[in-house]
Protein backbone atom coordinates (compact mmCIF):
# COMPACT_ATOMS: atom_id res chain seq x y z
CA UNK A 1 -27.85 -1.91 32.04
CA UNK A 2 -25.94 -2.53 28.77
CA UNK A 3 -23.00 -1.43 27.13
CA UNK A 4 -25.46 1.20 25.08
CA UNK A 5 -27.89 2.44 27.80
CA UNK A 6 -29.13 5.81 27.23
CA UNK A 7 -28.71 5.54 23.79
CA UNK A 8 -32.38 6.13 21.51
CA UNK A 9 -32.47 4.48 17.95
CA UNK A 10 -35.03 5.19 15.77
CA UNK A 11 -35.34 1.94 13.68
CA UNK A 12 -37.27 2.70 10.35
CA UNK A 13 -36.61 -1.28 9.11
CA UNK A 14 -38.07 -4.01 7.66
CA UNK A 15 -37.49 -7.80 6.68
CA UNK A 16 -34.35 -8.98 8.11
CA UNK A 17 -31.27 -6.93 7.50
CA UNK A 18 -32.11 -3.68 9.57
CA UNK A 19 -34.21 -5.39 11.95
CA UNK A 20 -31.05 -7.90 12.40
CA UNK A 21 -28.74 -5.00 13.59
CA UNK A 22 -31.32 -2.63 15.22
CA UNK A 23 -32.03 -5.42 17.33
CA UNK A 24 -28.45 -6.47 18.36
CA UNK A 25 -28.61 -2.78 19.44
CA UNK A 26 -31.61 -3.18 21.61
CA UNK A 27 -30.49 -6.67 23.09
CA UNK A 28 -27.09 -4.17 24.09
CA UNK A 29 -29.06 -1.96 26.30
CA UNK A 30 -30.13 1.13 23.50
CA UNK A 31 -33.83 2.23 23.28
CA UNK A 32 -35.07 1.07 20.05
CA UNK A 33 -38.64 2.55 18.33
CA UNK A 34 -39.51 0.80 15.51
CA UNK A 35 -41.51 2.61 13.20
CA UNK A 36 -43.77 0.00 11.25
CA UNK A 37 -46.57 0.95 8.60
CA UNK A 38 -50.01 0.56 9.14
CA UNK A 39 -49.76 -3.24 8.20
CA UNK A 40 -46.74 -4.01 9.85
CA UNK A 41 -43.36 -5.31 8.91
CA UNK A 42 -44.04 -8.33 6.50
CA UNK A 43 -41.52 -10.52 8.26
CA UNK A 44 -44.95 -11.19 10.79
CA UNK A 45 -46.48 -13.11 8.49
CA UNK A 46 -44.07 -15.52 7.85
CA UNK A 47 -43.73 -18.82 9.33
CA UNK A 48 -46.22 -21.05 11.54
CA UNK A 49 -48.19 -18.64 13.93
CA UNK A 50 -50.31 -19.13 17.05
CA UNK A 51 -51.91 -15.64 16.92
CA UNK A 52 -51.89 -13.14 13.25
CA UNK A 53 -49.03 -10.98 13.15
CA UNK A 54 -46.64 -12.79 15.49
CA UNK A 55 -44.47 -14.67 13.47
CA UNK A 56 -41.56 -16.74 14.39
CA UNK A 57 -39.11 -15.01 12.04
CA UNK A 58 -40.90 -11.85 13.21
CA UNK A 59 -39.97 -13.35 16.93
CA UNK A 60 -36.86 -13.65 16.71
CA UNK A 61 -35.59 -10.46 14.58
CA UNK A 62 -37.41 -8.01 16.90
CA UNK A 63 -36.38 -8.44 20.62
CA UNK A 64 -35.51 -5.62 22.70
CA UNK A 65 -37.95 -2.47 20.69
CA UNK A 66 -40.75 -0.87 20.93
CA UNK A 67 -43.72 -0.55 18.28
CA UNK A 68 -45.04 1.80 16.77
CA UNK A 69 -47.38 2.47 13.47
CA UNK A 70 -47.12 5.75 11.36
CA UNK A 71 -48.08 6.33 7.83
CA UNK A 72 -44.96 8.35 6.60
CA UNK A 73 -46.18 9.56 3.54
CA UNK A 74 -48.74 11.92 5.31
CA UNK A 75 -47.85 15.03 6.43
CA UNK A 76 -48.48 14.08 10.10
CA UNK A 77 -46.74 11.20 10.15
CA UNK A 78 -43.05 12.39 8.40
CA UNK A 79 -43.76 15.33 11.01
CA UNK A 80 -44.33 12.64 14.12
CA UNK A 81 -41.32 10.84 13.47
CA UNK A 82 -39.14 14.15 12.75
CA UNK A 83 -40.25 15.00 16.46
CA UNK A 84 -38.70 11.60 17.50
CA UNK A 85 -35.82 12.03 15.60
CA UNK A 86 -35.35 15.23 17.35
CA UNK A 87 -33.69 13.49 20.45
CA UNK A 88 -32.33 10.17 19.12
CA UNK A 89 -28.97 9.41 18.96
CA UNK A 90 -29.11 6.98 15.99
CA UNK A 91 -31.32 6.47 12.76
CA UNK A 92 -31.43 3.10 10.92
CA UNK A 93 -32.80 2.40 7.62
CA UNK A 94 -32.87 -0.10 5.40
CA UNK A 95 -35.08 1.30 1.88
CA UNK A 96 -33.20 2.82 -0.99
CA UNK A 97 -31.78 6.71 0.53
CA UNK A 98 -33.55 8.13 -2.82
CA UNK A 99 -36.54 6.80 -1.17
CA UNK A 100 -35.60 8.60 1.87
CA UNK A 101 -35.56 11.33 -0.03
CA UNK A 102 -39.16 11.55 -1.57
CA UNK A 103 -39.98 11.01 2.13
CA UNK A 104 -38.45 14.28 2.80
CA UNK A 105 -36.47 12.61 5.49
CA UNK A 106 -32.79 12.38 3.61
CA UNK A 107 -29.80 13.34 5.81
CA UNK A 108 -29.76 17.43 4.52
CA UNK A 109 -33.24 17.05 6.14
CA UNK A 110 -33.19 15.25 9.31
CA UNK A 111 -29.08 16.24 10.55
CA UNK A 112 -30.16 20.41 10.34
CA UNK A 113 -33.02 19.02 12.83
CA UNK A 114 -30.49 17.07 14.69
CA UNK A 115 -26.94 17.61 14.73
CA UNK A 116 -25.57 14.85 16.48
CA UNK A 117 -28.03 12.00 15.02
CA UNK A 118 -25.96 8.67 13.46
CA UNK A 119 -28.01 8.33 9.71
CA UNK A 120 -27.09 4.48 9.34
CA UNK A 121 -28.50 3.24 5.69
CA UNK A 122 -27.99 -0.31 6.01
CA UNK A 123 -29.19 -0.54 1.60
CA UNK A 124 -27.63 -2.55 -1.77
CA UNK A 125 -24.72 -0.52 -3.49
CA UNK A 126 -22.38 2.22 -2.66
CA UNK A 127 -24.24 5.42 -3.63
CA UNK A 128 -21.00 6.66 -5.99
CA UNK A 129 -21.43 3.78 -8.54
CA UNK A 130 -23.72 2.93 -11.64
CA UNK A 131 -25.77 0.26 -9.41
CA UNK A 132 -26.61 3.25 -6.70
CA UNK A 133 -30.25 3.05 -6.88
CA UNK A 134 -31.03 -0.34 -7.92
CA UNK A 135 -33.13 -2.94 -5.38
CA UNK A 136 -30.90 -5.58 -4.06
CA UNK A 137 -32.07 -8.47 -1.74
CA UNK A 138 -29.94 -11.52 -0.38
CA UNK A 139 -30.07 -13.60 -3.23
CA UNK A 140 -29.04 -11.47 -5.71
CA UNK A 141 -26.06 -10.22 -3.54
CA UNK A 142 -24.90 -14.00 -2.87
CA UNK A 143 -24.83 -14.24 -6.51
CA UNK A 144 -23.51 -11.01 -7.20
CA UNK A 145 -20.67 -11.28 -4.55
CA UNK A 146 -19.36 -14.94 -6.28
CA UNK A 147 -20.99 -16.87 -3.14
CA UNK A 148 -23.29 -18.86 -5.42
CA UNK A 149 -20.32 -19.83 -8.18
CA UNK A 150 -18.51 -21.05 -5.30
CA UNK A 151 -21.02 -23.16 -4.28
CA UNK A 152 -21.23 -24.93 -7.27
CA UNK A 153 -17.59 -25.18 -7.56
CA UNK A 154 -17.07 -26.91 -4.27
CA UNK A 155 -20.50 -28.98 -4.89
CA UNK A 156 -22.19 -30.17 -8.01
CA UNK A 157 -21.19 -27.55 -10.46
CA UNK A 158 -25.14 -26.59 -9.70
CA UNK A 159 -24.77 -22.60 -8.39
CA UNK A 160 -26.74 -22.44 -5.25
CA UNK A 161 -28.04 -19.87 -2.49
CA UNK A 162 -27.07 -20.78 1.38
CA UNK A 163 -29.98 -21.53 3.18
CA UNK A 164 -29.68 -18.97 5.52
CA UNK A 165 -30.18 -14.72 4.79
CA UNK A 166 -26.42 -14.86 5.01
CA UNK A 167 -26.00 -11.49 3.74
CA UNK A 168 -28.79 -9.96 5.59
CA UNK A 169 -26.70 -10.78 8.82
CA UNK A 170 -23.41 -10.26 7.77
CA UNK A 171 -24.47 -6.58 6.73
CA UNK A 172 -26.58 -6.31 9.45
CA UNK A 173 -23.33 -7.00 12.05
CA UNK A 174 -21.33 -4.78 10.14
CA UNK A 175 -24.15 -2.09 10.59
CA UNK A 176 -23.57 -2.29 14.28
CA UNK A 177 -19.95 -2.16 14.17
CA UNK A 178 -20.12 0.82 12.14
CA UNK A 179 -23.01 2.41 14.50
CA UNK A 180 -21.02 1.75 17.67
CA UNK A 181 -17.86 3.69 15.74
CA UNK A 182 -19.82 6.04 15.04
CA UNK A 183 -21.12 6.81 18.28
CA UNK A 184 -17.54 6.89 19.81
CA UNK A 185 -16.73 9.33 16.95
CA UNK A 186 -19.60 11.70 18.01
CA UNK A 187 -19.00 11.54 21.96
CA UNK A 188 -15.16 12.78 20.48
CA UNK A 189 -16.29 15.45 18.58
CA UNK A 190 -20.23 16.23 19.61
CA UNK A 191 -21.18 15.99 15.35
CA UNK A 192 -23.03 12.94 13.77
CA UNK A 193 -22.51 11.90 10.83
CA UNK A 194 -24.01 9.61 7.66
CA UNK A 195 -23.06 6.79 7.77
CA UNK A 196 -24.07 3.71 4.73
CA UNK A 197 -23.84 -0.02 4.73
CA UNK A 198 -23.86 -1.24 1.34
CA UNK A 199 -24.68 -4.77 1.08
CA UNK A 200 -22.94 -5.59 -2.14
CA UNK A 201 -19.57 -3.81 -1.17
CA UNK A 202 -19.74 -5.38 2.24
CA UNK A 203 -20.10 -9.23 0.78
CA UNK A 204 -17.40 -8.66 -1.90
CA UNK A 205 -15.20 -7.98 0.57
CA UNK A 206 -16.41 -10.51 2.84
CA UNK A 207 -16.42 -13.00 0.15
CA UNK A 208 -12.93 -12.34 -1.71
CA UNK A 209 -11.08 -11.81 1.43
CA UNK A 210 -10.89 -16.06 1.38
CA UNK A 211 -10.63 -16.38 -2.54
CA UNK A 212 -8.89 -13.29 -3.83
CA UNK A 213 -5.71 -15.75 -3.94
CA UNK A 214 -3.76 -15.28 -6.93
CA UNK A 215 -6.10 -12.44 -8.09
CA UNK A 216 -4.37 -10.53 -5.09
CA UNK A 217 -1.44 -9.60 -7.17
CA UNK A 218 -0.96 -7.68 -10.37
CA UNK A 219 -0.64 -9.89 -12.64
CA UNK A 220 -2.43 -12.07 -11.46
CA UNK A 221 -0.80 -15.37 -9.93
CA UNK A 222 -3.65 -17.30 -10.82
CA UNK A 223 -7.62 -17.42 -10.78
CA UNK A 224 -8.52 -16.78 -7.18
CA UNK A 225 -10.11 -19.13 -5.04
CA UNK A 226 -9.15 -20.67 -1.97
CA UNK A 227 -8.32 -24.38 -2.34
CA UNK A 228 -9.04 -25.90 1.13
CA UNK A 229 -12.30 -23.70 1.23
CA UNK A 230 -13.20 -25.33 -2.17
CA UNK A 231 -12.43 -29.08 -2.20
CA UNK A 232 -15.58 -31.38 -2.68
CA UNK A 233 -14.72 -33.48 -0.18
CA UNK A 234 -14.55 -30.71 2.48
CA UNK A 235 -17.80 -31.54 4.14
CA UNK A 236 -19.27 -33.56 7.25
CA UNK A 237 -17.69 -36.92 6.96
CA UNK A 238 -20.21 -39.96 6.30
CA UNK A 239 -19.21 -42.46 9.58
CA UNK A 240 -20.86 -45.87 9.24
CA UNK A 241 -24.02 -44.71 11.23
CA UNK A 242 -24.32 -40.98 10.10
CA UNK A 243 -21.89 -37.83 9.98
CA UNK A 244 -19.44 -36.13 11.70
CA UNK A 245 -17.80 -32.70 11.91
CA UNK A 246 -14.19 -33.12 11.52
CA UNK A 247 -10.61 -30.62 10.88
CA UNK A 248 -7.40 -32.00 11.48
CA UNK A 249 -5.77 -29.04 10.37
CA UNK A 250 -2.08 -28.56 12.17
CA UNK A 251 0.85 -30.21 12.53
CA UNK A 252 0.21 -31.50 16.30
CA UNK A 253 -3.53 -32.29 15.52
CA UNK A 254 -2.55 -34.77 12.34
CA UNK A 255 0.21 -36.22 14.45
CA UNK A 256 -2.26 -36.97 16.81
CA UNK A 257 -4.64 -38.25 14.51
CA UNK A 258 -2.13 -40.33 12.97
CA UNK A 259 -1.19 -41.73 16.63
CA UNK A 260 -4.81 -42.42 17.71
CA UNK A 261 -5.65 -44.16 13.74
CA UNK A 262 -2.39 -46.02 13.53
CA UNK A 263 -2.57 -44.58 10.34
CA UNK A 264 1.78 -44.50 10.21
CA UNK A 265 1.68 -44.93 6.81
CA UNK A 266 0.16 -41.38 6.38
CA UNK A 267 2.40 -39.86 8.51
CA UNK A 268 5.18 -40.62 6.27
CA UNK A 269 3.16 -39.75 3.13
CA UNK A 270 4.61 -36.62 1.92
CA UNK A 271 1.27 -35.58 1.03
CA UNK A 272 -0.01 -35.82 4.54
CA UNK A 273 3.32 -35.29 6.67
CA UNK A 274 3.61 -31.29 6.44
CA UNK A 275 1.22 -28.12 6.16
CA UNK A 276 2.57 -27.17 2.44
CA UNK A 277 2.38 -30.97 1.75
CA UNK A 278 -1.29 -30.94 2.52
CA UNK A 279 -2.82 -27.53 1.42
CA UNK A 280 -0.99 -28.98 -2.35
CA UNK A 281 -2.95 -32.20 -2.13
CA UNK A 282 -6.04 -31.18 -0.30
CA UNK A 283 -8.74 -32.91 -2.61
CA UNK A 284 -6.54 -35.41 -2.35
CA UNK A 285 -6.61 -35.59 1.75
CA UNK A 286 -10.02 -35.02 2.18
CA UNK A 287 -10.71 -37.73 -0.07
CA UNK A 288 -9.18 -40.02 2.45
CA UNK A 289 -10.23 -38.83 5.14
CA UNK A 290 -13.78 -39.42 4.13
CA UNK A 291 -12.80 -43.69 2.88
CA UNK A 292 -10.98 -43.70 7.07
CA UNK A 293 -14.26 -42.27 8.88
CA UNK A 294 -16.81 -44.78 7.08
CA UNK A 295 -14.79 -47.27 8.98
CA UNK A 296 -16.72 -46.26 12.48
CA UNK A 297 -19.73 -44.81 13.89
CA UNK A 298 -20.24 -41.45 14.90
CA UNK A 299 -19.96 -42.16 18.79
CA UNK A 300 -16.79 -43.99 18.25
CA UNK A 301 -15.30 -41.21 16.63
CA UNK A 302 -16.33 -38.64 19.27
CA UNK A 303 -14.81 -40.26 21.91
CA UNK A 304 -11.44 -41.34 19.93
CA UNK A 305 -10.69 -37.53 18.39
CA UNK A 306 -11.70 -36.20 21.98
CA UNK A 307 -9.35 -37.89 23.58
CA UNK A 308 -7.39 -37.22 20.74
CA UNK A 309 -7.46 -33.15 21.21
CA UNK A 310 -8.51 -33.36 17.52
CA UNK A 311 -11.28 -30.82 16.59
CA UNK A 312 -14.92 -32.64 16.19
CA UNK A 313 -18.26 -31.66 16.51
CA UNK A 314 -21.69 -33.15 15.37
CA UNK A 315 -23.61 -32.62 12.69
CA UNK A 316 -26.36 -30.91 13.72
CA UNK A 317 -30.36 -30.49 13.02
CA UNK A 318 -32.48 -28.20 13.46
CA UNK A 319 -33.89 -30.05 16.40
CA UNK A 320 -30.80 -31.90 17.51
CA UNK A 321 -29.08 -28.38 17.99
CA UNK A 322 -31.74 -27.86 21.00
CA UNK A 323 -30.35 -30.55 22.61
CA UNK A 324 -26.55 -30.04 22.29
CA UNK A 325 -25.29 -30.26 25.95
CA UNK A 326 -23.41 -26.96 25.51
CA UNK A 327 -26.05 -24.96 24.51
CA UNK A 328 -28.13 -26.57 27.10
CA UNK A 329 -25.40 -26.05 29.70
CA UNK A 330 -25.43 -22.21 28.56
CA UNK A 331 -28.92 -22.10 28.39
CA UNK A 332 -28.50 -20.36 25.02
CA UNK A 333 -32.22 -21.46 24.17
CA UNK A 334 -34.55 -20.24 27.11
CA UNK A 335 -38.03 -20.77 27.21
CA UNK A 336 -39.53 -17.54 28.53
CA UNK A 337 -43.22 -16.56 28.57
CA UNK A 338 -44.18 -14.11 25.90
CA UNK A 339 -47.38 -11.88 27.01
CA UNK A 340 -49.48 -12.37 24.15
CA UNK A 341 -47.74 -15.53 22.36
CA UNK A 342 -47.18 -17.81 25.69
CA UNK A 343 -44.37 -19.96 25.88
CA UNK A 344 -41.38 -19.30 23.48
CA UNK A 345 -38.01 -20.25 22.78
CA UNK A 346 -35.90 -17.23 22.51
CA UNK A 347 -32.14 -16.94 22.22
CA UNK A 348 -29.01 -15.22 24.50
CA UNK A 349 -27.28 -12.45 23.51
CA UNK A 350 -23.76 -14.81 22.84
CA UNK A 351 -21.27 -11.78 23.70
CA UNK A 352 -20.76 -10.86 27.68
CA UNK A 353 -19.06 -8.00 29.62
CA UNK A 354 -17.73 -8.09 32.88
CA UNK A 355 -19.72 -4.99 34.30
CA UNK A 356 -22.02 -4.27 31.72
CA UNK A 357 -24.44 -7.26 31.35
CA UNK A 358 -26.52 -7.40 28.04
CA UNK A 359 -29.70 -9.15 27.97
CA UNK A 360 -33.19 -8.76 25.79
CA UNK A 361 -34.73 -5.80 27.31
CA UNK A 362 -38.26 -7.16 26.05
CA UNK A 363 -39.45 -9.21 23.79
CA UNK A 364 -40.82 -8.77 20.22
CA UNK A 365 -43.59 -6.23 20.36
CA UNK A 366 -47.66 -6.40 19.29
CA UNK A 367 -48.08 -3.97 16.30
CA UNK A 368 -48.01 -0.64 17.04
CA UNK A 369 -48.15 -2.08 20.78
CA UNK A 370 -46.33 1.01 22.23
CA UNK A 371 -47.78 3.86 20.06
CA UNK A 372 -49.56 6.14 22.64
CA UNK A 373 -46.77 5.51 24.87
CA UNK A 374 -43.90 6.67 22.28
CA UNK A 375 -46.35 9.63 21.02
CA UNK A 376 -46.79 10.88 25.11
CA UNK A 377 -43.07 10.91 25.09
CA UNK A 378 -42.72 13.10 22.22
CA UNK A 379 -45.11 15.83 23.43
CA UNK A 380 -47.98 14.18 22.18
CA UNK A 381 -51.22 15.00 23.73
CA UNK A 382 -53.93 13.00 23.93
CA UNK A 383 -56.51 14.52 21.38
CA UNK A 384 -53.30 14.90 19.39
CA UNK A 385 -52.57 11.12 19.05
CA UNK A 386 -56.68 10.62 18.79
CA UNK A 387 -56.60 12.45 15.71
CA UNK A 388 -53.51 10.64 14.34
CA UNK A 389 -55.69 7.36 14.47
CA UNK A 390 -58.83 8.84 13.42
CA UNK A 391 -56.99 10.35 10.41
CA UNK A 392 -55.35 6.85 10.01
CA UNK A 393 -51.56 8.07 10.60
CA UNK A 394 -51.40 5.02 12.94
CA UNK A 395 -53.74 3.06 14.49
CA UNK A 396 -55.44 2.29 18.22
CA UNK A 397 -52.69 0.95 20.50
CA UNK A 398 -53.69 -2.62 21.64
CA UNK A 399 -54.88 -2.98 25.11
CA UNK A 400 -55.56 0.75 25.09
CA UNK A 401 -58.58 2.05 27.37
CA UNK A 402 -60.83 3.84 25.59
CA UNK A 403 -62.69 6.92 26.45
């Protein structure tokens, strides 16, 4: 029973940015459909497999809905989903709204049908500017929203991409903030309401909310960027057996840093001794910070900055990360028995309330693996939903008996 029980989302997403969010609001308790095409989302063929179609990035964006295929661009299938739309509470979409449009499924269309429906366009640009109907992926909005200048100016002076969908999460989370808002706002006043995500909006904000700087005043009080955030040197710290995540970032952490290194000398460094004193000299600091931790191993630093109260962590792997005893002691990665893709490692939900207990309410679904099941609870019949599949609107549901 979580925090969104009760409430239906009709999830008409692909790839990682919708399915991020819709998700979240499936793992919080909220019935999610996901409408896929005939060939599925594409995200199921990516990554190593055990069985076609189930793919680990598919796996692990798709938790906590319900599948089902429908060819929207026939008549029968824009007219099957309008029926579902007809009692959700939310709609989430990630194409281009003028391609909502030619589906004849734009808000003037689907909010006369249903009054109180949430229309969440989770999409690349604000729909009032010159960039309103052009494609935008992750890449091109890391780029566009500075990420990948600043990568080069705290690196190599080579721009770079994260190596992680960055944006498609970060827009995705804000997607279910503004859902959840929205909901409130409709429970207040019993009317729905449009609501759009725009991913490039949503990283510039995101982005220069660290960097604006100097840029933050008119005129400007210099060229932006935030110092700390940018110096090379602010990175995991080479130790004389591997890395280390270190900040010594206050006042009482440096003096006790200074304490456990005997480093005295620093302490009366006006460079080092006060906040203002180190945000001027950053590069410099970091710089020797990383010549004092190639003096020990990683283990010896551990245990000295622990017992310090200074803030460490390790620098993790992909497959070290497994392993760390938090996450074990959490059991953030469970092993749990998929019914068609055996044992997996799946992943918590990381919030928790008191009295309303969130937790994947199943995991990712077969293609189109609860079609007949959705269509019955639509009004479907069942020569109804045979001639859907005959007419190849969707397909057969898997497992299905057959007459």
């Amino acid at each position: 029973m979580g925090p969104l029980e009760g409430i239906k989302v009709i999830d008409m997403t692909t790839v990682l940015m919708g399915p991020y969010a819709t998700q979240m609001l499936g793992d919080y308790g909220a019935d999610v459909i996901k409408i896929e095409a005939l060939e599925g989302d594409v995200t199921r063929q990516i990554g190593p497999t055990r069985h076609p179609g189930m793919g680990p990035v598919f796996l692990n964006t798709n938790r906590s809905k319900r599948s089902l295929c429908l060819d929207l661009k026939q008549p029968a299938g824009r007219d099957a989903v309008l029926r579902l739309i007809k009692t959700a509470d939310v709609l989430v979409y990630n194409v281009r709204p003028q391609a909502m449009a030619r589906l004849q499924l734009g808000y003037d269309v689907v909010s006369e049908l249903n009054p109180r429906l949430i229309y969440a366009g989770v999409f690349g640009f604000g729909q009032d500017g010159p960039y309103a109907a052009k494609p935008a992926y992750d890449d091109l909005i890391q780029g566009g929203s500075a990420l990948a200048h600043l990568m080069a100016v705290g690196g190599d002076d080579t721009p770079r991409y994260v190596p992680n969908a960055l944006v498609d999460r970060i827009v995705g989370l804000t997607a279910v903030g503004a859902i959840c808002a929205s909901l409130v706002h409709r429970d207040r006043t019993g009317r729905g309401q449009r609501v759009d995500i725009p991913m490039f909006e949503t990283m510039a904000g995101f982005v220069m909310g660290d960097h604006m700087g100097g840029l933050t005043y008119e005129p400007p009080l210099d060229r932006g960027g935030y110092a700390r955030h940018l110096s090379r040197d602010r990175r995991p710290y080479k130790t004389s057996d591997g890395y280390i995540c270190v900040i010594v970032y206050n006042d009482k952490q440096w003096n006790a840093f200074f304490d456990a290194t005997g480093r005295d000398d620093l302490r009366q460094n006006p460079k080092f001794a006060t906040f203002a004193g180190r945000a001027a000299n950053i590069d410099t600091v970091y710089a020797e910070l990383a010549r004092i931790f190639e003096t020990r191993t990683t283990a010896e630093w551990t245990e000295l900055l622990v017992k310090a109260d200074v803030p460490v962590m390790p620098m993790h792997n992909l497959e070290s990360i497994l392993q760390d005893p938090h996450l074990v002691a959490t059991n953030f990665f469970p092993v749990v028995d998929h019914p068609t893709e055996g044992r997996i490692r799946n992943m918590k939900v990381s919030a928790t309330w008191s009295d309303t207990a969130a937790e994947p309410a199943r995991l990712a679904p077969r293609l189109n693996e609860h079609g007949e099941e959705i269509l019955r609870e639509a009004g479907f019949f069942a020569g109804e939903i045979a001639t859907l599949v005959r007419d190849g609107v969707t397909r057969t549901t898997p497992g299905a008996k057959k007459d």
